[in-house]
C-alpha atoms as a PDB file:
ATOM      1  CA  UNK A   1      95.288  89.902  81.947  1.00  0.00           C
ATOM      2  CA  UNK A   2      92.159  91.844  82.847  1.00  0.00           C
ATOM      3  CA  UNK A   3      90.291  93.460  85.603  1.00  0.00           C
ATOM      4  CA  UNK A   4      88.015  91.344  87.128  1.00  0.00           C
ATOM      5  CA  UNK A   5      86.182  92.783  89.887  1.00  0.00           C
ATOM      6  CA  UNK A   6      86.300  96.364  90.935  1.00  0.00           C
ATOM      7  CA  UNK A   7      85.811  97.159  95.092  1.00  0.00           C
ATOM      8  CA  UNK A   8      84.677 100.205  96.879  1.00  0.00           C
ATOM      9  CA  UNK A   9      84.531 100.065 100.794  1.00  0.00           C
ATOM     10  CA  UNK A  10      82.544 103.275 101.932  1.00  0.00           C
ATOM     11  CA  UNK A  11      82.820 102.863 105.684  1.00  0.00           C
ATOM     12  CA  UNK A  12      86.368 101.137 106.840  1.00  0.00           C
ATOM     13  CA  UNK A  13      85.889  97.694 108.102  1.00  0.00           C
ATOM     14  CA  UNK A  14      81.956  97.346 106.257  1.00  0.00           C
ATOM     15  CA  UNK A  15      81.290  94.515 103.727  1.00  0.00           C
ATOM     16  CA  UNK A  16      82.782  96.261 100.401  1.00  0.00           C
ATOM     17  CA  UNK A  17      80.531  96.606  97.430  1.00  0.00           C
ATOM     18  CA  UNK A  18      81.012  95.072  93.991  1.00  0.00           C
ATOM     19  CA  UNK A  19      80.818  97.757  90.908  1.00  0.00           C
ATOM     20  CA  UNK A  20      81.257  97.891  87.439  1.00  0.00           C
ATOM     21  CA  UNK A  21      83.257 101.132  87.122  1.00  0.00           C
ATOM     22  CA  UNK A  22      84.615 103.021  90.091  1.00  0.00           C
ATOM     23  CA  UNK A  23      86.363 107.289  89.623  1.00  0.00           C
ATOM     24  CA  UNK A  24      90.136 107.073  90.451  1.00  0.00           C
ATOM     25  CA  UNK A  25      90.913 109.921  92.291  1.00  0.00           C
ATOM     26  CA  UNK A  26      94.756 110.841  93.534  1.00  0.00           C
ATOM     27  CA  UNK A  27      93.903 109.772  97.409  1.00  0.00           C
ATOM     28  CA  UNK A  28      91.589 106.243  95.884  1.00  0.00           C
ATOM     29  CA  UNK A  29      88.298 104.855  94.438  1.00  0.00           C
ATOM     30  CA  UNK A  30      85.696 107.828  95.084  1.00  0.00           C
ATOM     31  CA  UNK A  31      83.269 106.870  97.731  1.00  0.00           C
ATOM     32  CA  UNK A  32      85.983 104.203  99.334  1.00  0.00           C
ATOM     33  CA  UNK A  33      86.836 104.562 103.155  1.00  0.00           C
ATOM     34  CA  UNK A  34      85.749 108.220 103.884  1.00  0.00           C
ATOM     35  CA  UNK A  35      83.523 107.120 106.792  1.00  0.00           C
ATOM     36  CA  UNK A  36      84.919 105.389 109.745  1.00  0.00           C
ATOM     37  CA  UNK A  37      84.322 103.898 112.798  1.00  0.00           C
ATOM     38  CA  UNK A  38      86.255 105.570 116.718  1.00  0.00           C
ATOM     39  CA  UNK A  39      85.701 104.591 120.409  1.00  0.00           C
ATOM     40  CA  UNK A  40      83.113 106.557 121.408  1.00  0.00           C
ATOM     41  CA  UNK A  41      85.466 107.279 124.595  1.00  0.00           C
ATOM     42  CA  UNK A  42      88.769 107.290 123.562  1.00  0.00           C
ATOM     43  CA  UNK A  43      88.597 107.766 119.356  1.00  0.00           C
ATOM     44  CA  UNK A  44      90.677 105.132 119.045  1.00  0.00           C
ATOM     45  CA  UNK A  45      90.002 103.458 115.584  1.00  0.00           C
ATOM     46  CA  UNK A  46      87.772  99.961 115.691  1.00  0.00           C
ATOM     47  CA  UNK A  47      88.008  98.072 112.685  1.00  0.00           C
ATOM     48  CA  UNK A  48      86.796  94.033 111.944  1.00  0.00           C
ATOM     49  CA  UNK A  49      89.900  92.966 113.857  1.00  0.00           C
ATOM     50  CA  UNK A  50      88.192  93.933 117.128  1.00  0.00           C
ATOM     51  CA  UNK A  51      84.215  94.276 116.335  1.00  0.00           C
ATOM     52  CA  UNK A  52      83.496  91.150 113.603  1.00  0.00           C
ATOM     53  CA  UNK A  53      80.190  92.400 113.101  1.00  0.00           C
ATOM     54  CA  UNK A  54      81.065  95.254 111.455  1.00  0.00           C
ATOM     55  CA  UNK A  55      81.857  93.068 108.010  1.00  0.00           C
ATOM     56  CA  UNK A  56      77.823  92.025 108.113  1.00  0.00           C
ATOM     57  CA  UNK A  57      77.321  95.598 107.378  1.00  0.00           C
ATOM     58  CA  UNK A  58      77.028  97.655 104.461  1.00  0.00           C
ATOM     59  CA  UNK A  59      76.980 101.436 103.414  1.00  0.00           C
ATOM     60  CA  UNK A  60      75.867 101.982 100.291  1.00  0.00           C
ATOM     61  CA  UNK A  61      77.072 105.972  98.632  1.00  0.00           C
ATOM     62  CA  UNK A  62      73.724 108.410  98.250  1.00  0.00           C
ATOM     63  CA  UNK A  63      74.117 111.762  95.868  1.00  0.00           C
ATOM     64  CA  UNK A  64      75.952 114.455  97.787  1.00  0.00           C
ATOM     65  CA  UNK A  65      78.331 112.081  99.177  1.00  0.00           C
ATOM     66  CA  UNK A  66      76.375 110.597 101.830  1.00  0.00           C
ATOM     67  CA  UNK A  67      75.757 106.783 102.800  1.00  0.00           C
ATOM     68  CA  UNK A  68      73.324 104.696 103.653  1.00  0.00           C
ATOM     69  CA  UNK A  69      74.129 102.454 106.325  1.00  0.00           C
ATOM     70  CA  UNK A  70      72.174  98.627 106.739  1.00  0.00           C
ATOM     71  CA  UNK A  71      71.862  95.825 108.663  1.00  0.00           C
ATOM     72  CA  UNK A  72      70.174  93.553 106.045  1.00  0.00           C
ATOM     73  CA  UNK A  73      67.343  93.562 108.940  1.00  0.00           C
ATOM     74  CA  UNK A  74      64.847  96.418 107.071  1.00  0.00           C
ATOM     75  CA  UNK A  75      66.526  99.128 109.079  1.00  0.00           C
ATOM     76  CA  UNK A  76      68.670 101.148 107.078  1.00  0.00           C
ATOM     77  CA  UNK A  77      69.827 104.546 107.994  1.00  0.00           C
ATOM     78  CA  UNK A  78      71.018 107.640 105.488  1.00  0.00           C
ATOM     79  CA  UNK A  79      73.599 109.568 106.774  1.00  0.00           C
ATOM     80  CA  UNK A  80      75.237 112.929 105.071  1.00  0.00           C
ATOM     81  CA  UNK A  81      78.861 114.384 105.566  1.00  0.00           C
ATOM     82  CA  UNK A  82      78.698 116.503 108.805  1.00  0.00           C
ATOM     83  CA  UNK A  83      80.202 119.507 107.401  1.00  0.00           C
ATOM     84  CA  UNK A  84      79.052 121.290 110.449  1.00  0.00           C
ATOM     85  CA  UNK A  85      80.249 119.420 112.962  1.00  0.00           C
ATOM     86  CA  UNK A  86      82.997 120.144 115.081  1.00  0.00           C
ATOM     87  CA  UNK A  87      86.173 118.252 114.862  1.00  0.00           C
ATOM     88  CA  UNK A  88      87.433 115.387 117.262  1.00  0.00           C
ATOM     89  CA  UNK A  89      90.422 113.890 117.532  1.00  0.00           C
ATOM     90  CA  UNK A  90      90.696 110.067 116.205  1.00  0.00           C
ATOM     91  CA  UNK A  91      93.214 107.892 116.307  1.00  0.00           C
ATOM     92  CA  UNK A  92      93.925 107.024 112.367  1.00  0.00           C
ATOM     93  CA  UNK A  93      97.167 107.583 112.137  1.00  0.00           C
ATOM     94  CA  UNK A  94      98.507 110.902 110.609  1.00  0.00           C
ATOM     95  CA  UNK A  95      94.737 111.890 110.311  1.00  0.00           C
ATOM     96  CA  UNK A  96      94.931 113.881 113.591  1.00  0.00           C
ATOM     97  CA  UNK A  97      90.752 114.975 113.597  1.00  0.00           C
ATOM     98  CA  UNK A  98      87.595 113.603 111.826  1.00  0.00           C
ATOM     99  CA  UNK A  99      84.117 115.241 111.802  1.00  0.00           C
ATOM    100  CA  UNK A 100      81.459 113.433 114.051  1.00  0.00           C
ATOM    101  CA  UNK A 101      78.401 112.428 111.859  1.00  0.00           C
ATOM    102  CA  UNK A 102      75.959 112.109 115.226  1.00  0.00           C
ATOM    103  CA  UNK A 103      73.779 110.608 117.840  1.00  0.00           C
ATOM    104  CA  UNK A 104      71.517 108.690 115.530  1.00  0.00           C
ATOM    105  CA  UNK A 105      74.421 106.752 113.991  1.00  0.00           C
ATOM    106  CA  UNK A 106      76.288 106.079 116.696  1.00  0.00           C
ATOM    107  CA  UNK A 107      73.311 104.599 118.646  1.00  0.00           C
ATOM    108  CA  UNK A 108      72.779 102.449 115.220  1.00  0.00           C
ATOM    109  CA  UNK A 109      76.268 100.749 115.349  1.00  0.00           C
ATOM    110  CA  UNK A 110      76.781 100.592 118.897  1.00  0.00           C
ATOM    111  CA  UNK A 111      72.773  98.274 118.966  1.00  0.00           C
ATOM    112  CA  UNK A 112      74.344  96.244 115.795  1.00  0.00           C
ATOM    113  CA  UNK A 113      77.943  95.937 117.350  1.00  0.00           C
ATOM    114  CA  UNK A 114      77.521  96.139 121.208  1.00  0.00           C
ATOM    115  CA  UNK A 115      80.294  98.487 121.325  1.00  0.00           C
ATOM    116  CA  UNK A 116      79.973 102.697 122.305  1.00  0.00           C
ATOM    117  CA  UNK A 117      81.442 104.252 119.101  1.00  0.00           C
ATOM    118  CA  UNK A 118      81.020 107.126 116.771  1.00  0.00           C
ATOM    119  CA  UNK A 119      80.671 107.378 112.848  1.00  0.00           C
ATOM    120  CA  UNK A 120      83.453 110.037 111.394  1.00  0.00           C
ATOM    121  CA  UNK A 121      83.856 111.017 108.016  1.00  0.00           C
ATOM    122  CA  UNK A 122      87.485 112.150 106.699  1.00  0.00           C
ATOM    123  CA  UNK A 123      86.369 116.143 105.151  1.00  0.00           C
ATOM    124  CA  UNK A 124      89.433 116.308 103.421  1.00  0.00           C
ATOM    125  CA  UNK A 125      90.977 113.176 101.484  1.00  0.00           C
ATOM    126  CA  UNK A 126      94.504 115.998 100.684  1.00  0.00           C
ATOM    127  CA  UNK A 127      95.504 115.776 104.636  1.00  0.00           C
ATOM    128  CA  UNK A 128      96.535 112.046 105.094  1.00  0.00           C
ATOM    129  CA  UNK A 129      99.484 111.307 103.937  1.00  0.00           C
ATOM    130  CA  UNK A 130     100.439 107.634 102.419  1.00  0.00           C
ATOM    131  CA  UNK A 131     102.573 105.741 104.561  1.00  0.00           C
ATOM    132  CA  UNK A 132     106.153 106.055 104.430  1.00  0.00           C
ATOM    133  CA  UNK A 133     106.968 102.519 105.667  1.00  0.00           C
ATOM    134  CA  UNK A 134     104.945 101.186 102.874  1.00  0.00           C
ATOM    135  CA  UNK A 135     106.280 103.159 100.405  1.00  0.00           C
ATOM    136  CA  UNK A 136     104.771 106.803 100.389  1.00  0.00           C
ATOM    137  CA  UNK A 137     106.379 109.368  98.546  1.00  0.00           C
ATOM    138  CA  UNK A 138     106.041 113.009  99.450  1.00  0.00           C
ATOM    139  CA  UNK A 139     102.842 114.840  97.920  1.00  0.00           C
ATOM    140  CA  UNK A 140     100.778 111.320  97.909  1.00  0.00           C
ATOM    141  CA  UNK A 141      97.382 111.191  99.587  1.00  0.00           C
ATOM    142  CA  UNK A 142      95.250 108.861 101.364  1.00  0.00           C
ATOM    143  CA  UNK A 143      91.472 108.178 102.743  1.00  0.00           C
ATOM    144  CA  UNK A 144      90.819 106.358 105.916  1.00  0.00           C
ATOM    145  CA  UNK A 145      92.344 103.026 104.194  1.00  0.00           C
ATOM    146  CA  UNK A 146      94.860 101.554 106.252  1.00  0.00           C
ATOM    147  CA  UNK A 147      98.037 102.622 104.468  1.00  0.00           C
ATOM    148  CA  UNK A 148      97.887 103.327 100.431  1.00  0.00           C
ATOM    149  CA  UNK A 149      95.012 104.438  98.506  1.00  0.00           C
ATOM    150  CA  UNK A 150      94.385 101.345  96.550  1.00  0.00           C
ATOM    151  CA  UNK A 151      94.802  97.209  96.901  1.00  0.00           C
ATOM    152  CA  UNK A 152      95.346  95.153  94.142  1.00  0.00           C
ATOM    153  CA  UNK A 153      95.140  91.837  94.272  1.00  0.00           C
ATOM    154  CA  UNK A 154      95.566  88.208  91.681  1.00  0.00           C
ATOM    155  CA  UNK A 155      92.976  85.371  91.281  1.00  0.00           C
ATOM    156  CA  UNK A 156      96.051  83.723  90.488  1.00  0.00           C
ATOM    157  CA  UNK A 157      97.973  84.140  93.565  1.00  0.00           C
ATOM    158  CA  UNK A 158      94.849  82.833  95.485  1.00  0.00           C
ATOM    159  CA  UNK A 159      94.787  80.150  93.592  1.00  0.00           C
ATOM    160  CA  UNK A 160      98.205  78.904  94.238  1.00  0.00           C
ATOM    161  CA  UNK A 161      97.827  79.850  97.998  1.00  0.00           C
ATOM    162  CA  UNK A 162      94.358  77.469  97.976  1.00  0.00           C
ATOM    163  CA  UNK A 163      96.836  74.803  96.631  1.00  0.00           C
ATOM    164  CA  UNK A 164      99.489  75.315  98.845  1.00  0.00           C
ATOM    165  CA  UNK A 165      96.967  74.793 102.248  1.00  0.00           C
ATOM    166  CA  UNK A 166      96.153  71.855 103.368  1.00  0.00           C
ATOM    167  CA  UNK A 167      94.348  68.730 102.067  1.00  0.00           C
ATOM    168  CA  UNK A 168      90.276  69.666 102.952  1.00  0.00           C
ATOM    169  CA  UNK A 169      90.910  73.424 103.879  1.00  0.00           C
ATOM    170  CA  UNK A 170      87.718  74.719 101.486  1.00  0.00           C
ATOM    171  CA  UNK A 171      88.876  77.631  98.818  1.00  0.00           C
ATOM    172  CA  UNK A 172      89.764  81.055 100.455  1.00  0.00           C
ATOM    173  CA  UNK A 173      87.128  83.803  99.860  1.00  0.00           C
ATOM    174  CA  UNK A 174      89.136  86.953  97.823  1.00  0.00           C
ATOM    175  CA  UNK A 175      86.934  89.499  99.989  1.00  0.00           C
ATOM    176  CA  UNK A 176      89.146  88.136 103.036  1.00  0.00           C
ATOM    177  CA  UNK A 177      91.612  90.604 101.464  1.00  0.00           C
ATOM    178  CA  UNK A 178      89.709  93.438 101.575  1.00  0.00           C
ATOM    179  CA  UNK A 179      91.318  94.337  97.604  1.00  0.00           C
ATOM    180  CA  UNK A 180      89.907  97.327  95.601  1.00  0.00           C
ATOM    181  CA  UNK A 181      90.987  95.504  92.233  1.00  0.00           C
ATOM    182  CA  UNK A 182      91.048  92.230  91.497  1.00  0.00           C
ATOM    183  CA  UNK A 183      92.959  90.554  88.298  1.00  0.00           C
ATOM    184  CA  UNK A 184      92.733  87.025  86.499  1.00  0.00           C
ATOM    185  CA  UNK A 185      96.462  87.640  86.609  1.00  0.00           C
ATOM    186  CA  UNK A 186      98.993  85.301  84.653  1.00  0.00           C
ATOM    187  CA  UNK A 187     101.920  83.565  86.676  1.00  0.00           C
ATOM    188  CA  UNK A 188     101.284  83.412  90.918  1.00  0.00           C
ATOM    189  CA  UNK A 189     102.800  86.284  92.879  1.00  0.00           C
ATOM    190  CA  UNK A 190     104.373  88.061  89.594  1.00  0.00           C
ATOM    191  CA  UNK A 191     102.692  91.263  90.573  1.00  0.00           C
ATOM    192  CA  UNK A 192     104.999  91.426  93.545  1.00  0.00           C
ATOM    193  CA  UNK A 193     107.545  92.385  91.315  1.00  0.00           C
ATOM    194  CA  UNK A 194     105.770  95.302  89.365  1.00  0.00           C
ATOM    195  CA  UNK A 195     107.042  99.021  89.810  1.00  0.00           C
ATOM    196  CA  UNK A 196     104.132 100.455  87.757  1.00  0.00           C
ATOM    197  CA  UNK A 197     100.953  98.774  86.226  1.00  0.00           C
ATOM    198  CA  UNK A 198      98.188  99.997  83.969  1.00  0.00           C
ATOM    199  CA  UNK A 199      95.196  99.128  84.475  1.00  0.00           C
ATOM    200  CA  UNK A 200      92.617 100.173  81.478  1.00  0.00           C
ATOM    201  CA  UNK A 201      94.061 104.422  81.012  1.00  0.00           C
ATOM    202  CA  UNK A 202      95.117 104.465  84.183  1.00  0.00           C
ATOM    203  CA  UNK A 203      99.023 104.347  85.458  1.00  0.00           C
ATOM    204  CA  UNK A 204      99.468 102.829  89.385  1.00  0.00           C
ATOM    205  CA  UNK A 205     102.528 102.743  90.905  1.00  0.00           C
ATOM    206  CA  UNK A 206     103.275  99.588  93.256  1.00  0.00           C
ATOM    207  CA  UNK A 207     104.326 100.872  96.357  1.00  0.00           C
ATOM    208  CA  UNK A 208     104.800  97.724  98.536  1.00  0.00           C
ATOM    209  CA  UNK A 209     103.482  94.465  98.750  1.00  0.00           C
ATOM    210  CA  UNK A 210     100.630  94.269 101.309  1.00  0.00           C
ATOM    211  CA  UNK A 211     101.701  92.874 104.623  1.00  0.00           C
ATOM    212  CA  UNK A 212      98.617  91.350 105.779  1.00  0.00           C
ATOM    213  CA  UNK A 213      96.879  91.106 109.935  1.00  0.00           C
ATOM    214  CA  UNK A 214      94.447  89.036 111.466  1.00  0.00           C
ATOM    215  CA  UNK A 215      91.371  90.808 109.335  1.00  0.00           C
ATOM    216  CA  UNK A 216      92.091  87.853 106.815  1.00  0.00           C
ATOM    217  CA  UNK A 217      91.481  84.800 109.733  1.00  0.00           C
ATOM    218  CA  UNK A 218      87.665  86.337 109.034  1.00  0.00           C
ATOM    219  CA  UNK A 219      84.937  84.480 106.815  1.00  0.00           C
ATOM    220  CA  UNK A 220      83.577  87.491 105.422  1.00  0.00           C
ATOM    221  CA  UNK A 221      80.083  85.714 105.165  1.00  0.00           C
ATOM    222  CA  UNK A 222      80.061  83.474 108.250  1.00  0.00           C
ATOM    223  CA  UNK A 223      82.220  85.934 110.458  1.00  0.00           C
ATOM    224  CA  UNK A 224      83.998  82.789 111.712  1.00  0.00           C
ATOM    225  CA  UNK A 225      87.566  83.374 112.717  1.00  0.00           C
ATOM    226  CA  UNK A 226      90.202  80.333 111.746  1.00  0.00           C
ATOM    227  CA  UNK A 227      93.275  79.843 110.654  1.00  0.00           C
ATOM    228  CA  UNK A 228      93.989  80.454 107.267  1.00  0.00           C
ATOM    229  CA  UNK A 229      95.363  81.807 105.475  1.00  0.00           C
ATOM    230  CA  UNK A 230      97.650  83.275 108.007  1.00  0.00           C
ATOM    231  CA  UNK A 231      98.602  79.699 108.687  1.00  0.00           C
ATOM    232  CA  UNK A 232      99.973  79.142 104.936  1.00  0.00           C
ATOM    233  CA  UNK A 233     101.252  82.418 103.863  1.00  0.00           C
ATOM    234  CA  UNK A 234     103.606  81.854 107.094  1.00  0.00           C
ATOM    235  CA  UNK A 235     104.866  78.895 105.606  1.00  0.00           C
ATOM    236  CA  UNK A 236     105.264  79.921 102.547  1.00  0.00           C
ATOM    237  CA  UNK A 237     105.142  84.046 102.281  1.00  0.00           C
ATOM    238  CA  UNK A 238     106.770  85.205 105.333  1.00  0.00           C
ATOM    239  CA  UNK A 239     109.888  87.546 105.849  1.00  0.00           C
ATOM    240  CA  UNK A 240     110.116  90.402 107.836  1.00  0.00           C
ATOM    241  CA  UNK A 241     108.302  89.389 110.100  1.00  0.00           C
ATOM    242  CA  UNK A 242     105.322  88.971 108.693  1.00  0.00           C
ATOM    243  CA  UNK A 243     102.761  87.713 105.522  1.00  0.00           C
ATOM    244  CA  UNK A 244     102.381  89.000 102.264  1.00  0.00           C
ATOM    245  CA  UNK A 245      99.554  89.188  99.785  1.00  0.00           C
ATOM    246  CA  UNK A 246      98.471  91.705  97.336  1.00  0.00           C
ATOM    247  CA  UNK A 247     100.201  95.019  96.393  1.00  0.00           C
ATOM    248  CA  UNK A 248      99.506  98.762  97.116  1.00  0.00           C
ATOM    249  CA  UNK A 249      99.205 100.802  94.418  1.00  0.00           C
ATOM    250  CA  UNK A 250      99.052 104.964  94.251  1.00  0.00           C
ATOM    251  CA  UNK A 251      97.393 106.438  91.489  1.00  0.00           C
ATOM    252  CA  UNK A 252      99.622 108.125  89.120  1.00  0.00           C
ATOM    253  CA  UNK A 253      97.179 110.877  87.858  1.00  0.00           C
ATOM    254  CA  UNK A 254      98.291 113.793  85.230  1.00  0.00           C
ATOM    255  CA  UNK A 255      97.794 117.066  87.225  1.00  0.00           C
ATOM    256  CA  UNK A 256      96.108 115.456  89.944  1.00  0.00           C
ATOM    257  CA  UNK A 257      93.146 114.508  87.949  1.00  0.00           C
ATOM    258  CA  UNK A 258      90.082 112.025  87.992  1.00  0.00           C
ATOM    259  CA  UNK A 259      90.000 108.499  85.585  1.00  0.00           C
ATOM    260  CA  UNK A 260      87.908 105.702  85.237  1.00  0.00           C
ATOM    261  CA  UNK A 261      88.575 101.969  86.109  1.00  0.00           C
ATOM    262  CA  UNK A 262      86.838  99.091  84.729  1.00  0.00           C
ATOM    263  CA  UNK A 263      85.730  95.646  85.189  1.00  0.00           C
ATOM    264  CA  UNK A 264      87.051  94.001  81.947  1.00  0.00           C
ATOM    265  CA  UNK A 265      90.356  96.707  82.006  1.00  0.00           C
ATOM    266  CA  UNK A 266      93.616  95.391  80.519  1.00  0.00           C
ATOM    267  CA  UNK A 267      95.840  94.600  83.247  1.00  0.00           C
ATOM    268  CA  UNK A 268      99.573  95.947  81.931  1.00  0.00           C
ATOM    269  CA  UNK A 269     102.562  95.539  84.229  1.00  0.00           C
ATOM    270  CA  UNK A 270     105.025  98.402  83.567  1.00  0.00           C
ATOM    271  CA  UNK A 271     108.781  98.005  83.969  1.00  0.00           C
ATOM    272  CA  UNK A 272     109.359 101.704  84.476  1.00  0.00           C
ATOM    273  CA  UNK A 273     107.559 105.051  84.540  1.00  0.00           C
END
């Protein structure tokens, strides 16, 4: 098994960008979900699942760890951390604050997505804690991503779900999934059962497998909202409650260090630590 594509999604809820090689860092990929998007009003987080526009947007990282933000229109805007800006409270869970980037951005999403919200950028990647329910152990660190630093996910298991819908449904697009890693992977679903996997030098371990909202019912080209694959992994990948695809992983770094992943890794499931 190998690596196949490697994801980095620089603002939460944005189109994600294909790269060759992408830093592993304790908390994720570098430059993946340290910008995101808050009710201008409230600071409640707004994600796909409310504003669908926001997937026909991309952010692409500048030196110095800023972005630049476009519409595909010719009107692209650079952005840089706010490290002077005064903290507000936002409503990603056990985030507590985020640092407002601005006026200028948040007039730039709200004419793209008709909404009032503000850009925020997460200063500190050491605060957020990975999620307990999904596995989180103490001293493990998250960005803005919804629960675990890093999504895995198996061409393999899409291919069996694509044969388990029905007769006429066209393939499923992998970037429904919003993964950070994708794999050629061997037998369907056999990740699920992984504690730890290498992929290239680096150790991951598998924290849960992903339990998956209505983000997926998305094309993430035509923005159309349907019914699959919700519809199949209920009939076929449901318990608890709820659907399952793709596993969350948490970098297992020596001293908290930095390490490379590659398209073209070797993918190595590992029974143990």
């Amino acid at each position: 098994m190998q690596v196949t594509r490697v994801r980095v999604h620089p603002v939460k809820s944005f189109a994600g960008n294909d790269v060759r090689s992408a830093v592993v860092e304790p908390w994720g990929l570098t430059a993946d979900r340290r910008w995101g998007i808050v009710d201008a009003a409230s600071g409640a987080v707004v994600t796909a699942r409310e504003r669908n526009g926001l997937l026909a947007l991309h952010a692409e990282p500048m030196a110095g760890g800023g972005v630049l933000l476009d519409d595909g229109r010719g009107d692209p805007l650079q952005v840089d951390p706010p490290v002077d800006a005064a903290p507000i409270p936002v409503g990603f869970t056990r985030q507590g604050t985020a640092l407002p980037v601005g006026e200028e951005a948040d007039e730039w999403l709200a004419a793209r997505i008709g909404a009032g919200v503000r850009l925020v950028w997460q200063p500190d990647p050491t605060v957020r804690t990975v999620n307990p329910s999904h596995g989180g152990l103490p001293g493990e660190r998250v960005t803005l991503a919804d629960v675990a630093p890093v999504l895995l996910t198996s061409e393999a298991s899409l291919a069996q779900l694509d044969a388990w819908t029905d007769e006429g449904t066209p393939p499923l697009d992998m970037l429904r999934f919003r993964p950070n890693i994708v794999i050629d992977g061997d037998v369907p679903f056999a990740e699920d059962a992984w504690p730890f996997v290498d992929l290239g030098d680096v150790r991951f371990r598998v924290t849960a497998i992903c339990d998956r909202c209505a983000m997926t019912l998305i094309d993430p080209v035509t923005l159309a909202r349907g019914v699959e694959p919700i519809r199949t992994l209920a009939k076929r990948r449901r318990w608890d409650g709820t659907t399952w695809f793709g596993i969350l992983l948490v970098p297992q770094l020596d001293g908290g260090g930095r390490a490379l992943v590659r398209v073209g890794d070797p993918v190595r499931p590992v029974p143990s630590a």
